[in-house]
PDB file of N, CA and C in Angstrom:
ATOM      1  N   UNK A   1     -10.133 -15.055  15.775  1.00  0.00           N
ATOM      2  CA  UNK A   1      -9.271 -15.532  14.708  1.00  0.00           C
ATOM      3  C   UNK A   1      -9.698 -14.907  13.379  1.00  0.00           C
ATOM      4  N   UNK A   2      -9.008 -14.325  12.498  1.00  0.00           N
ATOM      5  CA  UNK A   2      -8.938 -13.866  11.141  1.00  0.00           C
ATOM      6  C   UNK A   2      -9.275 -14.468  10.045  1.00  0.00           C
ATOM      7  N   UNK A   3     -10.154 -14.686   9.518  1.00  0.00           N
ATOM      8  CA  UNK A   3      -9.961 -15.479   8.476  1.00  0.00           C
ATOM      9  C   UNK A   3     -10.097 -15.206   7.229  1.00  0.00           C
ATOM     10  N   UNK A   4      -8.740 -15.383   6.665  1.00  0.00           N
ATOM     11  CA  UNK A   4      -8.313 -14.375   4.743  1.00  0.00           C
ATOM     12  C   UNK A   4      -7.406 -15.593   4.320  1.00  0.00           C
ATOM     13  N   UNK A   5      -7.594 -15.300   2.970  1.00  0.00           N
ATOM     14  CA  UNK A   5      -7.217 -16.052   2.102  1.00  0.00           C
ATOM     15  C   UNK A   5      -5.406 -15.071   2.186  1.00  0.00           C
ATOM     16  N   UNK A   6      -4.582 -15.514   2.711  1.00  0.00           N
ATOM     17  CA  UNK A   6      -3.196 -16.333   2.705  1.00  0.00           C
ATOM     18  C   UNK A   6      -2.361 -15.302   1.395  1.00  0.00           C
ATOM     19  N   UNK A   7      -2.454 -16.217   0.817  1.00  0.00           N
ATOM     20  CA  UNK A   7      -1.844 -15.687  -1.184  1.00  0.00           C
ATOM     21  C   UNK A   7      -2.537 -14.818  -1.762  1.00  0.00           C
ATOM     22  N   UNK A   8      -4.260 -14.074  -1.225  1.00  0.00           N
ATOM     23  CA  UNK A   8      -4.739 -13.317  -2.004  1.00  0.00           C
ATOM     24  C   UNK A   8      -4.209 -11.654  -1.183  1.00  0.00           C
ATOM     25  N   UNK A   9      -3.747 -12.215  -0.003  1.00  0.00           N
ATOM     26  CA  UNK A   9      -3.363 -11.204   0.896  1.00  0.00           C
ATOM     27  C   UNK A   9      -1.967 -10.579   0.675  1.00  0.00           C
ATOM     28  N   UNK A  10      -0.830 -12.040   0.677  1.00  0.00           N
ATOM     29  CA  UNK A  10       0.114 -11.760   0.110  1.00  0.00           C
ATOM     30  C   UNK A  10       0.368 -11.168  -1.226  1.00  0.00           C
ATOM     31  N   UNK A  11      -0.328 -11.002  -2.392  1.00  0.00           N
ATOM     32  CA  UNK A  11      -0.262 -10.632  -3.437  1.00  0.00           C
ATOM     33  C   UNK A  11      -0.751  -9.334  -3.373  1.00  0.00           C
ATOM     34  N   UNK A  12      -1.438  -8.253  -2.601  1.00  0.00           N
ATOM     35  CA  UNK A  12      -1.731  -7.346  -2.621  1.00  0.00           C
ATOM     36  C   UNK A  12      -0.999  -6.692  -1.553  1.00  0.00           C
ATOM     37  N   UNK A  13      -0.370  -7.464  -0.933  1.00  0.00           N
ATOM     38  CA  UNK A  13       1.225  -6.596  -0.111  1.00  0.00           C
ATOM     39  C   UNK A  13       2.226  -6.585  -0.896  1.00  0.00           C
ATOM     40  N   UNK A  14       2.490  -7.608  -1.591  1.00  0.00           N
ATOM     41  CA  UNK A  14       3.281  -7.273  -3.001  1.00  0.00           C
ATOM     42  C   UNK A  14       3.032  -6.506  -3.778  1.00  0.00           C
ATOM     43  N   UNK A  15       1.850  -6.058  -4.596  1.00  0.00           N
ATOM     44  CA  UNK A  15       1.464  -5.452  -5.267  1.00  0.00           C
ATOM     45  C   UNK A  15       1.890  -3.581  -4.725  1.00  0.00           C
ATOM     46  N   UNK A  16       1.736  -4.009  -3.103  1.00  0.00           N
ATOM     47  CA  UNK A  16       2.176  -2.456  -2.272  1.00  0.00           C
ATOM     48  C   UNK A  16       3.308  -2.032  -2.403  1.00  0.00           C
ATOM     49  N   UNK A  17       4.343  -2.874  -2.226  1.00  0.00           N
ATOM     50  CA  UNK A  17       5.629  -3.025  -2.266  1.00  0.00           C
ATOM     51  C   UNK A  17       5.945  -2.696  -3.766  1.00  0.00           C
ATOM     52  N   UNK A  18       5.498  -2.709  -4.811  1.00  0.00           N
ATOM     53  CA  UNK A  18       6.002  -2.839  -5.877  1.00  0.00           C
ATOM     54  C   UNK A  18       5.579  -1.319  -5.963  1.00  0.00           C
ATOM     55  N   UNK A  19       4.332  -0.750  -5.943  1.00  0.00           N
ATOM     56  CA  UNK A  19       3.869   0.390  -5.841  1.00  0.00           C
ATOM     57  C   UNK A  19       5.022   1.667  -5.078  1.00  0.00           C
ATOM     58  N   UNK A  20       4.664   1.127  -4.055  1.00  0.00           N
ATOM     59  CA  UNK A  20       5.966   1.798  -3.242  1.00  0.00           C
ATOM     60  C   UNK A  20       7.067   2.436  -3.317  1.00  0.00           C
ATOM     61  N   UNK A  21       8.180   1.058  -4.325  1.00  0.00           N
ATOM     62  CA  UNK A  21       9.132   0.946  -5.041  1.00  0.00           C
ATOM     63  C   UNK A  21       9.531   2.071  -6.338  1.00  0.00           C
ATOM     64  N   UNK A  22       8.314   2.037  -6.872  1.00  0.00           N
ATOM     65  CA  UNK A  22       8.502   2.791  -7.795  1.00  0.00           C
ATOM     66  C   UNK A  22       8.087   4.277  -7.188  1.00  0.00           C
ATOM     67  N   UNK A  23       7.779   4.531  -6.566  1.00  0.00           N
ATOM     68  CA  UNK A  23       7.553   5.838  -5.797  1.00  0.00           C
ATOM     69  C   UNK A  23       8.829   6.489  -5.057  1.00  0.00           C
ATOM     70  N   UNK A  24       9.508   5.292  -4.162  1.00  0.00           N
ATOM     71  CA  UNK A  24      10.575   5.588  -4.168  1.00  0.00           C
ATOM     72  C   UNK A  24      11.346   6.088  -4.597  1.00  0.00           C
ATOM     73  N   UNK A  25      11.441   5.742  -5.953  1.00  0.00           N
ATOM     74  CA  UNK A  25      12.463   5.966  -7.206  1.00  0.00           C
ATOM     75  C   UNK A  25      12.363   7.246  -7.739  1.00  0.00           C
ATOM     76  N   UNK A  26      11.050   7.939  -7.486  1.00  0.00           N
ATOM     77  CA  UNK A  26      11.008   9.060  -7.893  1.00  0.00           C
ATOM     78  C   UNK A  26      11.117  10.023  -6.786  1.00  0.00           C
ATOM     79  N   UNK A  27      11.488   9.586  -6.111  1.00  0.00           N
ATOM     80  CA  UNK A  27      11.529  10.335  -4.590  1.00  0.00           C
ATOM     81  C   UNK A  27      13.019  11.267  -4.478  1.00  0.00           C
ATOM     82  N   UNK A  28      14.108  10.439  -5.509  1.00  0.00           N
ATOM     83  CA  UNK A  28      15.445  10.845  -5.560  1.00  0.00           C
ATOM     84  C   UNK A  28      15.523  12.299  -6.200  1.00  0.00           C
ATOM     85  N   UNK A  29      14.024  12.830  -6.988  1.00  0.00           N
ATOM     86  CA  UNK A  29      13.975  13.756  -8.232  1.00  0.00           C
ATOM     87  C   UNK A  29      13.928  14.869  -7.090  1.00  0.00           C
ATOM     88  N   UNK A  30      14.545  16.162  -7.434  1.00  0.00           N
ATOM     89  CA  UNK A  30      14.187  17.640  -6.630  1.00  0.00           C
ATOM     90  C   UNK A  30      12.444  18.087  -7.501  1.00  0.00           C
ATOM     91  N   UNK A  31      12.266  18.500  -6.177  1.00  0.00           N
ATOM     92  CA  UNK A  31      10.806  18.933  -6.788  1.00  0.00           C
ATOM     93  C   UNK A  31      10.550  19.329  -8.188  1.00  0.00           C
ATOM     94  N   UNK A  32      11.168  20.389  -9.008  1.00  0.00           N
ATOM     95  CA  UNK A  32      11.731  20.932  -9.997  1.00  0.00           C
ATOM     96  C   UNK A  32      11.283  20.519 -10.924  1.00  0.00           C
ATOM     97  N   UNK A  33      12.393  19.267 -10.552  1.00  0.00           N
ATOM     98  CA  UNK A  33      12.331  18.457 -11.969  1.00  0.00           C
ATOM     99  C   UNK A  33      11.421  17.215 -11.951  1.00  0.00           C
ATOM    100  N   UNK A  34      10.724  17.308 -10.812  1.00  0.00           N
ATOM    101  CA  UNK A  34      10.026  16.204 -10.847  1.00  0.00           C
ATOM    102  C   UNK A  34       8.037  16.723 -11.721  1.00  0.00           C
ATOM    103  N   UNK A  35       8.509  17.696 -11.133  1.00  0.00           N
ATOM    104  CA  UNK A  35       6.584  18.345 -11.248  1.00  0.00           C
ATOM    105  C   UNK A  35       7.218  18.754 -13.038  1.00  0.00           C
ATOM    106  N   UNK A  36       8.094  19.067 -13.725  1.00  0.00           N
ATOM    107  CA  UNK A  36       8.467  19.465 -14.899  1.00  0.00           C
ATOM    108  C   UNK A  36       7.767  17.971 -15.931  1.00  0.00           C
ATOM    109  N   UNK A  37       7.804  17.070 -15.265  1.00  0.00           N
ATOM    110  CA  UNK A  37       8.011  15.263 -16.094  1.00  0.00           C
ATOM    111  C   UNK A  37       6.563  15.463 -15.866  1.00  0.00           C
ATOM    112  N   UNK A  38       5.366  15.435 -16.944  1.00  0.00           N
ATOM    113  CA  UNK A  38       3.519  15.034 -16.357  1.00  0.00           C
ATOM    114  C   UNK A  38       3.969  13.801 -16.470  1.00  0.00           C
ATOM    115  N   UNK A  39       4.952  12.679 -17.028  1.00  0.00           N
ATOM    116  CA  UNK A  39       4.622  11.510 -17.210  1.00  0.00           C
ATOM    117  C   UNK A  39       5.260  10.977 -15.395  1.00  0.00           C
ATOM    118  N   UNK A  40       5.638  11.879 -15.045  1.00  0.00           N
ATOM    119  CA  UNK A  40       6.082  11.063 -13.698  1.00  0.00           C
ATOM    120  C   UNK A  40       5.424  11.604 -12.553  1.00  0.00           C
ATOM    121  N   UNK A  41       4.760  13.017 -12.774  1.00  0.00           N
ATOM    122  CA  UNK A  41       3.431  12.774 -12.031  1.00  0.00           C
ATOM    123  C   UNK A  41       2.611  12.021 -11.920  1.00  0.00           C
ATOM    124  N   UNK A  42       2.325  11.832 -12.859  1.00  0.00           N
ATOM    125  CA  UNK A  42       1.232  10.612 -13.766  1.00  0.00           C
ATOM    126  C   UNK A  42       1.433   9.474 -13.168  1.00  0.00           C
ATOM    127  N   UNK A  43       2.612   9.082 -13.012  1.00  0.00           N
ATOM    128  CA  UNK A  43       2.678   7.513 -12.428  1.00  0.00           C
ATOM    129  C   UNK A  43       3.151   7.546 -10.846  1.00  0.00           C
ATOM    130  N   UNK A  44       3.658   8.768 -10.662  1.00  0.00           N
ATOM    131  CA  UNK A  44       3.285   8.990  -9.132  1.00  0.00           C
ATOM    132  C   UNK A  44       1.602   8.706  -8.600  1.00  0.00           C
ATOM    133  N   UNK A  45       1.261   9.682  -9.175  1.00  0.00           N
ATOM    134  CA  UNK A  45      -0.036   9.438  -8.575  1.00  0.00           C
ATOM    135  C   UNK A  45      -1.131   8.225  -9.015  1.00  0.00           C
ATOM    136  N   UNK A  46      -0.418   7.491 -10.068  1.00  0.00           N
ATOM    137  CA  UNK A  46      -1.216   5.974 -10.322  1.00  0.00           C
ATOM    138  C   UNK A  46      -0.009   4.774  -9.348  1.00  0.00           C
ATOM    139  N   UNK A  47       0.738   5.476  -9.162  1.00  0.00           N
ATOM    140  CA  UNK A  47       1.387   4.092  -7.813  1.00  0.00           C
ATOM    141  C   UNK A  47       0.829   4.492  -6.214  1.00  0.00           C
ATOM    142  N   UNK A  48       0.523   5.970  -6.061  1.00  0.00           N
ATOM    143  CA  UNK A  48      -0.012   6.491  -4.828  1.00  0.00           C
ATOM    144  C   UNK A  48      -1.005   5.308  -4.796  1.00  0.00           C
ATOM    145  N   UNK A  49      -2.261   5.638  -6.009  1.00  0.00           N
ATOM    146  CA  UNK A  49      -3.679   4.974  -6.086  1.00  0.00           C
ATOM    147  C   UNK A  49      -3.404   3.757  -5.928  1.00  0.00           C
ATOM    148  N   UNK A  50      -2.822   3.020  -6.200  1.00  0.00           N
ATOM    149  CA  UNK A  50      -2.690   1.662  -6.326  1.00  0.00           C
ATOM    150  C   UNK A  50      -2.429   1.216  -4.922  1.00  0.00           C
ATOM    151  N   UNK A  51      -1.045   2.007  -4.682  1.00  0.00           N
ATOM    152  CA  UNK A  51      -1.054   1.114  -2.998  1.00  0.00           C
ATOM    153  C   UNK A  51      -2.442   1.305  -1.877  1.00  0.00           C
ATOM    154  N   UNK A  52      -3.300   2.637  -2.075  1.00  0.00           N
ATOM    155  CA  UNK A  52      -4.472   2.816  -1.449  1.00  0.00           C
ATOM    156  C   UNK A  52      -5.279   1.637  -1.755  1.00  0.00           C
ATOM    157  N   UNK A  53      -5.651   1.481  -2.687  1.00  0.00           N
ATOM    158  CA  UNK A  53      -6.304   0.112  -3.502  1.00  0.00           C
ATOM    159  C   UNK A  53      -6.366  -0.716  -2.036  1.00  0.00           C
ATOM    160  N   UNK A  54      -4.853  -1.451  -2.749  1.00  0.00           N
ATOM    161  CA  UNK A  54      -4.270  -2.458  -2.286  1.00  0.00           C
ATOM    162  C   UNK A  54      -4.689  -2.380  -0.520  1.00  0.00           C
ATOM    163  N   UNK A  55      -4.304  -1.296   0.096  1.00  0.00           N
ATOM    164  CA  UNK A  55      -4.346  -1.507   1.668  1.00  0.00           C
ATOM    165  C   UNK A  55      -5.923  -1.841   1.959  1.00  0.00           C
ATOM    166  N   UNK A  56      -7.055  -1.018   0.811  1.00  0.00           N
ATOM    167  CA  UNK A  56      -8.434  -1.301   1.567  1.00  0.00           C
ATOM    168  C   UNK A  56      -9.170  -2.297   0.937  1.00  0.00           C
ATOM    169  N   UNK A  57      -8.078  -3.095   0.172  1.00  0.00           N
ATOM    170  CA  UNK A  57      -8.667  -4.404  -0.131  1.00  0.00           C
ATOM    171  C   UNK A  57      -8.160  -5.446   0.617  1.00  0.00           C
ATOM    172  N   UNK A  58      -6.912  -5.325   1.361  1.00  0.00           N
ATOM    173  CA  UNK A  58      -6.690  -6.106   2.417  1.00  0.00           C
ATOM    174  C   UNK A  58      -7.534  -5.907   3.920  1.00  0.00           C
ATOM    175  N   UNK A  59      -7.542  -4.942   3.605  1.00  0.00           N
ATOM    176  CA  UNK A  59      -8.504  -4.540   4.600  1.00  0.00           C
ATOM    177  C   UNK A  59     -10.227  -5.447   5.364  1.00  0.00           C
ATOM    178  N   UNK A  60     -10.706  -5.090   3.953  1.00  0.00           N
ATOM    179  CA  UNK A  60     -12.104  -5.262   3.334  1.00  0.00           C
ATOM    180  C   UNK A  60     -11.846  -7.068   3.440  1.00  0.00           C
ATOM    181  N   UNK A  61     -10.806  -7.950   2.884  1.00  0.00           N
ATOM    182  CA  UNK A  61     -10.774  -9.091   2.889  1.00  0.00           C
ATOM    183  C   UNK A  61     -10.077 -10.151   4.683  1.00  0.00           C
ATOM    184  N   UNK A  62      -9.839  -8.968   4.907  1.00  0.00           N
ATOM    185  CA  UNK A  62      -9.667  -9.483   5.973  1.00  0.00           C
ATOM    186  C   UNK A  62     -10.747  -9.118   7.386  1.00  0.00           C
ATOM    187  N   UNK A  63     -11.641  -8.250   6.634  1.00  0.00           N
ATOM    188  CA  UNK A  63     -12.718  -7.600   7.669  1.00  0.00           C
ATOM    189  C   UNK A  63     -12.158  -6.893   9.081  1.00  0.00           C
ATOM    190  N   UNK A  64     -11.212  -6.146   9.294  1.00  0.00           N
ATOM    191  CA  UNK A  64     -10.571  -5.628   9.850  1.00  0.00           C
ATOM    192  C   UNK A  64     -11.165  -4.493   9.935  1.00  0.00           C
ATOM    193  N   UNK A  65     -11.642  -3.564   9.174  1.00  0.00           N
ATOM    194  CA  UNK A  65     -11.944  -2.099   9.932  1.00  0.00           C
ATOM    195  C   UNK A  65     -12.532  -1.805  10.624  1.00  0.00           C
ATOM    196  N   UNK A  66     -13.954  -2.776  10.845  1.00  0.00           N
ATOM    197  CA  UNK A  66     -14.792  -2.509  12.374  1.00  0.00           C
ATOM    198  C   UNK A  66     -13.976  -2.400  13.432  1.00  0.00           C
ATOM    199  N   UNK A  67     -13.176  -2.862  13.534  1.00  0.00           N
ATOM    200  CA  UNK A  67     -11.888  -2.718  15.024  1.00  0.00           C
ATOM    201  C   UNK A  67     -11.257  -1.798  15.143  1.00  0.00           C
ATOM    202  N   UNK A  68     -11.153  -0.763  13.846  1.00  0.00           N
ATOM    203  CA  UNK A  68      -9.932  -0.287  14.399  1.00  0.00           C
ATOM    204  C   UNK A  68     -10.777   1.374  14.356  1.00  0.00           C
ATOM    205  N   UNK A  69     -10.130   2.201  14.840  1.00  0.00           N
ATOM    206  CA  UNK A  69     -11.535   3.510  14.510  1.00  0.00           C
ATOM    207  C   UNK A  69     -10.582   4.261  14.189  1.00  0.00           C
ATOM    208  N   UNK A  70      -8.884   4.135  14.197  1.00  0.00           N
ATOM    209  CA  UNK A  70      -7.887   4.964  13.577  1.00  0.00           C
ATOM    210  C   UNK A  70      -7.407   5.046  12.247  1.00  0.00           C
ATOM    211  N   UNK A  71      -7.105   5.796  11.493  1.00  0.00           N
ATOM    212  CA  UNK A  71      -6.431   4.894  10.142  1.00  0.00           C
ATOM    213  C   UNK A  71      -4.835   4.503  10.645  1.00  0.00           C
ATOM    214  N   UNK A  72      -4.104   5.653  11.710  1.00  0.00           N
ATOM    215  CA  UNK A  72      -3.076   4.966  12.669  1.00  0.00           C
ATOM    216  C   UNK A  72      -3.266   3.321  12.655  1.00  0.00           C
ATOM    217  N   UNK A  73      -3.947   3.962  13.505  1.00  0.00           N
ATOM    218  CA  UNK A  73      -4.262   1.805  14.189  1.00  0.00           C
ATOM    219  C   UNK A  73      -3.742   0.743  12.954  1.00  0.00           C
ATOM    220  N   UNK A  74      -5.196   0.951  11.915  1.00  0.00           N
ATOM    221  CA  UNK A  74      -5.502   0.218  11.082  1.00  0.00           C
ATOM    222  C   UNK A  74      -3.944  -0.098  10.035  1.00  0.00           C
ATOM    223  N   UNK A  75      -3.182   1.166  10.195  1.00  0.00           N
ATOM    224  CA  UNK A  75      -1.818   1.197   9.349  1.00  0.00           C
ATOM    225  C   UNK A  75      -0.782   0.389  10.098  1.00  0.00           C
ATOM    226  N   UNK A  76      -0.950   0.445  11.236  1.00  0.00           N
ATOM    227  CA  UNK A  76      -0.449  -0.520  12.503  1.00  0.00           C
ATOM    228  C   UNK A  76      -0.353  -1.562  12.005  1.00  0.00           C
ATOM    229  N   UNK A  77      -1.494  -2.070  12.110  1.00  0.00           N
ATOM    230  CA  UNK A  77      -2.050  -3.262  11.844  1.00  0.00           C
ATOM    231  C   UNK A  77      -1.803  -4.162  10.571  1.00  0.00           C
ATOM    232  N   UNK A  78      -1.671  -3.541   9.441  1.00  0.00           N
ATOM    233  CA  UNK A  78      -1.466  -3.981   8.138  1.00  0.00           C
ATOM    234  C   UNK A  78      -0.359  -3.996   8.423  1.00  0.00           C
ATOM    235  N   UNK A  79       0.903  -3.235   8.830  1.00  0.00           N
ATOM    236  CA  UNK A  79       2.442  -3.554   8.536  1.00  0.00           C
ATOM    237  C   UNK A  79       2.510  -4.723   9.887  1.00  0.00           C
ATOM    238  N   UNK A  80       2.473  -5.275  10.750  1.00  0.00           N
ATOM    239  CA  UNK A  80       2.147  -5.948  11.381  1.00  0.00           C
ATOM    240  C   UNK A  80       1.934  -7.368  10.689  1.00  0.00           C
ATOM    241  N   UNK A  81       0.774  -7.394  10.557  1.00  0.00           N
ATOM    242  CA  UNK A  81       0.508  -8.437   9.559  1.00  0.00           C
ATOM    243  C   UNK A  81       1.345  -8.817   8.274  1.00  0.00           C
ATOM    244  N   UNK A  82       2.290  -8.013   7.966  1.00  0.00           N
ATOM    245  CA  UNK A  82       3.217  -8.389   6.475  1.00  0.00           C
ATOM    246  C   UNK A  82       4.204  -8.990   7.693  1.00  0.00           C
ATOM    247  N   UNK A  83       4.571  -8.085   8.851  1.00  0.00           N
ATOM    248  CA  UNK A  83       5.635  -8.979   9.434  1.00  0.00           C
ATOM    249  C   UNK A  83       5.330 -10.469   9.904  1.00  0.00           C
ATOM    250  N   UNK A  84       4.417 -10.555  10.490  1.00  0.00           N
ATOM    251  CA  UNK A  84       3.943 -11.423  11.920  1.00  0.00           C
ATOM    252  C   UNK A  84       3.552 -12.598  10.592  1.00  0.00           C
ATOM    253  N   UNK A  85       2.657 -12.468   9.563  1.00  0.00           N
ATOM    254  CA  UNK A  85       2.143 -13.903   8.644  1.00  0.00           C
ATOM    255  C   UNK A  85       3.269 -13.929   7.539  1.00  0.00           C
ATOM    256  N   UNK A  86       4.486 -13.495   7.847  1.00  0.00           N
ATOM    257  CA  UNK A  86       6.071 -13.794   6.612  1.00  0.00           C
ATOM    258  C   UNK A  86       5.427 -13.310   5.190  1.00  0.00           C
ATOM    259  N   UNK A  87       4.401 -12.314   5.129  1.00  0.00           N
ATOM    260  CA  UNK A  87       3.685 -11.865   3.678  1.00  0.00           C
ATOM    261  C   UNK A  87       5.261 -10.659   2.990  1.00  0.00           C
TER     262      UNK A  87
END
């Protein structure tokens, strides 16, 4: 059995999701014009960092990586867990 704090878990899958989101958004840009914007590199690669954060602090709080020896697996595993605990 797992044992993590619930809401501190959920808030850093949110925090992914929000990360994500905005990555998304820049996803619509052609290369071009995207590498032309430093300010949207810039926050590309501070929403990249952030969702990394976020996954190896769920990680770390849920003590999960001794199990898994893939980062596959382990990526498994985290989207899994947003489905399976309604996070």
């Amino acid at each position: 059995m797992l044992l993590f704090n619930r809401d501190r878990v959920a808030g850093l899958v949110s925090e992914i999701r929000k990360a994500l989101g905005r990555l998304e958004s820049l996803r619509v840009l052609n290369k071009e014009e995207f590498l032309r914007d430093t300010h949207k590199v810039s926050s590309a690669k501070y929403n990249l960092i952030v969702a990394i954060e976020c996954a190896i602090d769920i990680c770390t709080k849920c003590n999960i990586t001794k199990w898994f020896w893939s980062a596959g697996k382990l990526c498994g595993y985290i989207q899994g867990l947003g489905r399976t605990r309604g996070v």
